[in-house]
Protein backbone atom coordinates (compact mmCIF):
# COMPACT_ATOMS: atom_id res chain seq x y z
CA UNK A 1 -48.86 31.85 23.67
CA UNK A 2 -50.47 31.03 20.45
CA UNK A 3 -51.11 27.82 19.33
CA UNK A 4 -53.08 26.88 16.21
CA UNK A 5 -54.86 23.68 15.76
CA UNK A 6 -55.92 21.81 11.94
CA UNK A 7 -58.52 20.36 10.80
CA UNK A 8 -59.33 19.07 15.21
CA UNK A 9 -63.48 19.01 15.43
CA UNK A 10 -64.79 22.05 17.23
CA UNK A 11 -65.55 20.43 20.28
CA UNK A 12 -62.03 19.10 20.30
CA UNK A 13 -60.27 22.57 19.71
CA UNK A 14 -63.04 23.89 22.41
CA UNK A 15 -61.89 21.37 24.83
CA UNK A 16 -57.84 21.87 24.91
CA UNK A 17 -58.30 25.37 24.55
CA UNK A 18 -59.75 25.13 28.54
CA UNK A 19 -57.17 22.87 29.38
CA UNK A 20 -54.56 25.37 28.06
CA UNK A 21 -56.07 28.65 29.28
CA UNK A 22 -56.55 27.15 32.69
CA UNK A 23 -53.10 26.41 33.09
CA UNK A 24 -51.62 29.86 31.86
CA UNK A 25 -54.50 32.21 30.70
CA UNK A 26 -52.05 33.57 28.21
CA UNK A 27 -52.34 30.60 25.88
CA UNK A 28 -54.53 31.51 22.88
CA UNK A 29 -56.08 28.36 20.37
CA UNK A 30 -56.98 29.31 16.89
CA UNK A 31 -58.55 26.45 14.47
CA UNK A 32 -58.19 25.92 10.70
CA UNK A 33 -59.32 23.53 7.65
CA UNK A 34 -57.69 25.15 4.56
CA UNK A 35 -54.82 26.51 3.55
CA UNK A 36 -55.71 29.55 3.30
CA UNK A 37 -56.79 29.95 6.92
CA UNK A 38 -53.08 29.92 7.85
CA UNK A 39 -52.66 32.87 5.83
CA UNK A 40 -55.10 34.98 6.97
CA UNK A 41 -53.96 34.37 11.02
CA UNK A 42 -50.28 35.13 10.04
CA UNK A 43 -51.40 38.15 8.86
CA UNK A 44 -53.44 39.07 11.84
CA UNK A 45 -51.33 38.36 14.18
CA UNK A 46 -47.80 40.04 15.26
CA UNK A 47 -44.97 38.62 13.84
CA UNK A 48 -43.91 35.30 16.27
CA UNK A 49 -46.80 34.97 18.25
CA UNK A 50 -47.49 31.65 17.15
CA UNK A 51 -45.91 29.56 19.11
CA UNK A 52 -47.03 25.84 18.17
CA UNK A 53 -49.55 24.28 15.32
CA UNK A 54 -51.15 20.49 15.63
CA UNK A 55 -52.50 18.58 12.51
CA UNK A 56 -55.11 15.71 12.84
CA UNK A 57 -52.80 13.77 10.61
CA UNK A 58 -54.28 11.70 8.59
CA UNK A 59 -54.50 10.46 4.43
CA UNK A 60 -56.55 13.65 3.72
CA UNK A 61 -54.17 15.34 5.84
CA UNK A 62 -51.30 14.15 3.70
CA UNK A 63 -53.10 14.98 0.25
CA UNK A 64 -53.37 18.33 1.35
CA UNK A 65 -49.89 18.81 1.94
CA UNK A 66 -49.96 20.57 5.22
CA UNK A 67 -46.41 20.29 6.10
CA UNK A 68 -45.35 22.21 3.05
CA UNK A 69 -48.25 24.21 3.41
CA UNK A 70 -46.62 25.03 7.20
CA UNK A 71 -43.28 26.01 5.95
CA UNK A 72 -44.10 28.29 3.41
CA UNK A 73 -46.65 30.54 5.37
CA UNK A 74 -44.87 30.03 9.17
CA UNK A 75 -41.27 28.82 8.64
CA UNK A 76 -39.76 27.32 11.53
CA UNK A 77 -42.94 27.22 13.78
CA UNK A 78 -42.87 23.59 15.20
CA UNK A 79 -45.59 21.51 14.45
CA UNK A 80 -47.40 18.30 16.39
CA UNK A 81 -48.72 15.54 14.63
CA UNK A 82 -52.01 13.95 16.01
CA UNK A 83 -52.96 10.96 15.23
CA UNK A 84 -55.80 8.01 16.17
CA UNK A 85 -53.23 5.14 16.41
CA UNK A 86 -49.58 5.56 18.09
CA UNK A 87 -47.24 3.21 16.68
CA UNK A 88 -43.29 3.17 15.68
CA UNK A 89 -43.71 3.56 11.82
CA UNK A 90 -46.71 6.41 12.50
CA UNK A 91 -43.53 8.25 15.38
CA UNK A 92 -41.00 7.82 11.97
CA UNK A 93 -43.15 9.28 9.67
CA UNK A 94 -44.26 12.28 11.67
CA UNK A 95 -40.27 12.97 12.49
CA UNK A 96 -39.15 12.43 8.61
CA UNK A 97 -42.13 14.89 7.54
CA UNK A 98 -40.88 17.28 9.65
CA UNK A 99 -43.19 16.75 12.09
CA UNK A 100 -41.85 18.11 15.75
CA UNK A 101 -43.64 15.51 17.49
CA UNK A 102 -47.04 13.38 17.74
CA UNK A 103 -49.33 12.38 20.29
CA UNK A 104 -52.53 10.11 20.20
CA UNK A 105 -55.98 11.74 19.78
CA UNK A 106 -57.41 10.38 23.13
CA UNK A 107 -54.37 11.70 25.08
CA UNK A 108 -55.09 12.93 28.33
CA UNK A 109 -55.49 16.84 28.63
CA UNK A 110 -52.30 16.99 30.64
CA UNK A 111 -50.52 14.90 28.18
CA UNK A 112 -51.60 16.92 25.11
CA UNK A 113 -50.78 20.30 27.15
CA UNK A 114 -47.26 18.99 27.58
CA UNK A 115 -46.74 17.74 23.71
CA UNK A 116 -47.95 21.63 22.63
CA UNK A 117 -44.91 23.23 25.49
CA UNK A 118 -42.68 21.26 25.03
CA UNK A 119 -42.52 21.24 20.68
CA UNK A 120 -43.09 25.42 21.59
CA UNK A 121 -40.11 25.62 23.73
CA UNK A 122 -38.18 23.91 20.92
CA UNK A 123 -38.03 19.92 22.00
CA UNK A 124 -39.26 17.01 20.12
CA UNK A 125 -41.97 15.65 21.88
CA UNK A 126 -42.77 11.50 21.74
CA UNK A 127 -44.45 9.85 24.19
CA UNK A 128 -42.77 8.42 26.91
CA UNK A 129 -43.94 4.52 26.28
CA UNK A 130 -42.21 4.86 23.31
CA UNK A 131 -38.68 5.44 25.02
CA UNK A 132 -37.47 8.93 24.43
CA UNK A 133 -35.05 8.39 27.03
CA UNK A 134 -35.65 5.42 28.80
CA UNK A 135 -33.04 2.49 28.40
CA UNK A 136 -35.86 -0.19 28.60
CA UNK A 137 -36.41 0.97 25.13
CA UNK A 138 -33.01 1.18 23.85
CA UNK A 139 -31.11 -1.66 22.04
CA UNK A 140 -28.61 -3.12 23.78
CA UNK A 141 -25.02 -2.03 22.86
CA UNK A 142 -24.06 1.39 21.21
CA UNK A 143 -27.61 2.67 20.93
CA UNK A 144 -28.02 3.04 24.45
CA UNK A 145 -24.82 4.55 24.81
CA UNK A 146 -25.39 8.85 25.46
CA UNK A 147 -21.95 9.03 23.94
CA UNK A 148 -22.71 7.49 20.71
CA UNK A 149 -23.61 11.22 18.70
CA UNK A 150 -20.67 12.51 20.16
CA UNK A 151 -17.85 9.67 18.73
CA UNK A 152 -19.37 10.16 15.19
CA UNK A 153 -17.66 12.49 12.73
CA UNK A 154 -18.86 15.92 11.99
CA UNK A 155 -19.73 14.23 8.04
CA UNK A 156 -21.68 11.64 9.45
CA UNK A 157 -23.78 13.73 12.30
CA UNK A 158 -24.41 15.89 9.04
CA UNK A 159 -25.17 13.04 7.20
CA UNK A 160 -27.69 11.52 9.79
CA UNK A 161 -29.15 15.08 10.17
CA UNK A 162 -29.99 15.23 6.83
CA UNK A 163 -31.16 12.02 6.41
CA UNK A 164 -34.19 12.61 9.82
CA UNK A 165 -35.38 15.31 7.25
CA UNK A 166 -36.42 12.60 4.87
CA UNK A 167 -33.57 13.09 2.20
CA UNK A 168 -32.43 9.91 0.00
CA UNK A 169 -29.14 9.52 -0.33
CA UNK A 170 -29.05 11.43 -4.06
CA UNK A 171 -30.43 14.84 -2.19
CA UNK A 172 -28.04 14.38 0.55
CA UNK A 173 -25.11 14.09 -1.82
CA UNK A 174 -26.31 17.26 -3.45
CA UNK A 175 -26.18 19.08 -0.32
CA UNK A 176 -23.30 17.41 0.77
CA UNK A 177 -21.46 17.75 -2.90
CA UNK A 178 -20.21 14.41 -2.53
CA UNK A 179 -20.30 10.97 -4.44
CA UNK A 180 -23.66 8.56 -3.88
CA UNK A 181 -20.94 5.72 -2.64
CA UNK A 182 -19.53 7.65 -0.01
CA UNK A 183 -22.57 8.62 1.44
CA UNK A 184 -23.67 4.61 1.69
CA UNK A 185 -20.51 4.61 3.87
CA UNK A 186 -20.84 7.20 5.94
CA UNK A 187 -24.46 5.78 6.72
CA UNK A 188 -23.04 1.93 6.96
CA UNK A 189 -20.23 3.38 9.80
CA UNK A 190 -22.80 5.77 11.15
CA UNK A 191 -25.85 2.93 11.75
CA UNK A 192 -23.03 0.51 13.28
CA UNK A 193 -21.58 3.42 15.16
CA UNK A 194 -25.03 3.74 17.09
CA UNK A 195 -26.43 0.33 17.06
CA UNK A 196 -29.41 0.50 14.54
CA UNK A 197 -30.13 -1.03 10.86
CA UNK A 198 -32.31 1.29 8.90
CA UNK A 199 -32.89 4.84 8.10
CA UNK A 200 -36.06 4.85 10.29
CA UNK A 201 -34.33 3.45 13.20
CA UNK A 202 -31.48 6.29 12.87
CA UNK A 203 -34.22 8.86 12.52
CA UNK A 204 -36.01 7.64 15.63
CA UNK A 205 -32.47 7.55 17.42
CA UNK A 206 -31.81 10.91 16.54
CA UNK A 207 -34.65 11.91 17.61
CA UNK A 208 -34.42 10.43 21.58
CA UNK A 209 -30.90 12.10 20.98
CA UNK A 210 -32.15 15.78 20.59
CA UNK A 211 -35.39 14.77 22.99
CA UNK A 212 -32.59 13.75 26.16
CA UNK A 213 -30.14 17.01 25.36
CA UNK A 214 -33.16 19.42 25.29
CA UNK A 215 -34.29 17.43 28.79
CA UNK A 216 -31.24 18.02 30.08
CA UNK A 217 -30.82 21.33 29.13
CA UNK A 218 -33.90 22.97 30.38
CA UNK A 219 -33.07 20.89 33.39
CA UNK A 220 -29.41 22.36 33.69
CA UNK A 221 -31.03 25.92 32.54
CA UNK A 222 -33.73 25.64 35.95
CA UNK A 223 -30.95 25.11 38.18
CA UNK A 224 -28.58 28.07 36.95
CA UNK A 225 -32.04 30.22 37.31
CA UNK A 226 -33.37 28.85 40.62
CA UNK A 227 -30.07 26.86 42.16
């Protein structure tokens, strides 16, 4: 598996590159700082190869615009955000950028190895003291509730989709084709409807959503394969 890491210091790249290759000596690390590095290592390698990218995210980061940068050259290839300090706001931003997870710089190897599989295999990927999963974390009432995503409608699930991918309410009723007022009540039913008060809260509750179904569904998938 390929896995390409931006704008990480040498030693850095050098360093999980070991911890990967020791675990599976299939796992390849590449490194980039511009833009048009990415191009040149899609076109040298075989069409989806690459399996994962991490960004040191951040304010230069940012400026360059590596998320668009991402989506134009690899399309859906997940990325992982890294950053030096883990905190809720820094978790919303990476997931309303598009980002398909973050972990702290100083992470343990084992730690970082698990962010870069499990945003590869298609999960979102947060650490665990921040609650993906765990009801300690979890307001109580309807947010804590696995049920919740199922009792909303199929406008408002769209409508909460769209609104993790960092729309405002204008580009949502453009994609939606519907007026700005009834998307403020699909979000006011949706945000009582699973216990939260802000469009960063939703995001984040999404994203423990998808996080717990992908858990479970590897988990489910292990035990048709090996039960």
């Amino acid at each position: 598996m390929n896995v390409l890491m931006i704008d990480s210091p040498p030693l850095f790249v050098a360093g999980v590159a070991d911890v990967l290759w020791k675990r599976d000596n299939n796992w390849h690390v590449w490194a980039a700082q511009h833009p048009e590095d990415i191009y040149r290592l899609r076109d040298s390698l075989p069409p989806g190869t690459l399996a994962a990218v991490t960004i040191e995210w951040d304010d230069h980061a940012a400026q360059v615009g590596w998320p668009k940068v991402l989506r134009d050259a690899l399309g859906a290839v997940p990325w992982l955000f890294v950053v030096r300090t883990l905190c809720r706001q820094a978790i919303a931003d990476a997931l309303l950028t598009g980002a398909a997870g973050i972990v702290e710089r100083h992470a343990s190897a084992d730690e970082f190895a698990d962010a870069l599989g499990r945003v590869a295999a298609g999960a979102i990927y947060v650490p665990a003291s921040y609650g993906i999963g765990a009801q300690a974390e979890r307001p109580h009432g309807q947010a804590g509730d696995e049920r919740s995503f199922e009792r909303l409608t199929p406008r408002q699930r769209e409508v909460l989709r769209l609104l993790a991918e960092g729309k405002s309410n204008k580009q949502i009723c453009r994609v939606l084709n519907v007026a700005e007022g009834t998307i403020k009540n699909h979000l006011y039913a949706l945000f009582r409807q699973i216990g939260v008060s802000n469009r960063t809260e939703a995001a984040l509750w999404l994203a423990r959503h998808v996080a717990a179904d992908a858990s479970r569904a590897q988990s489910a998938s292990f035990v048709d394969v090996h039960g």
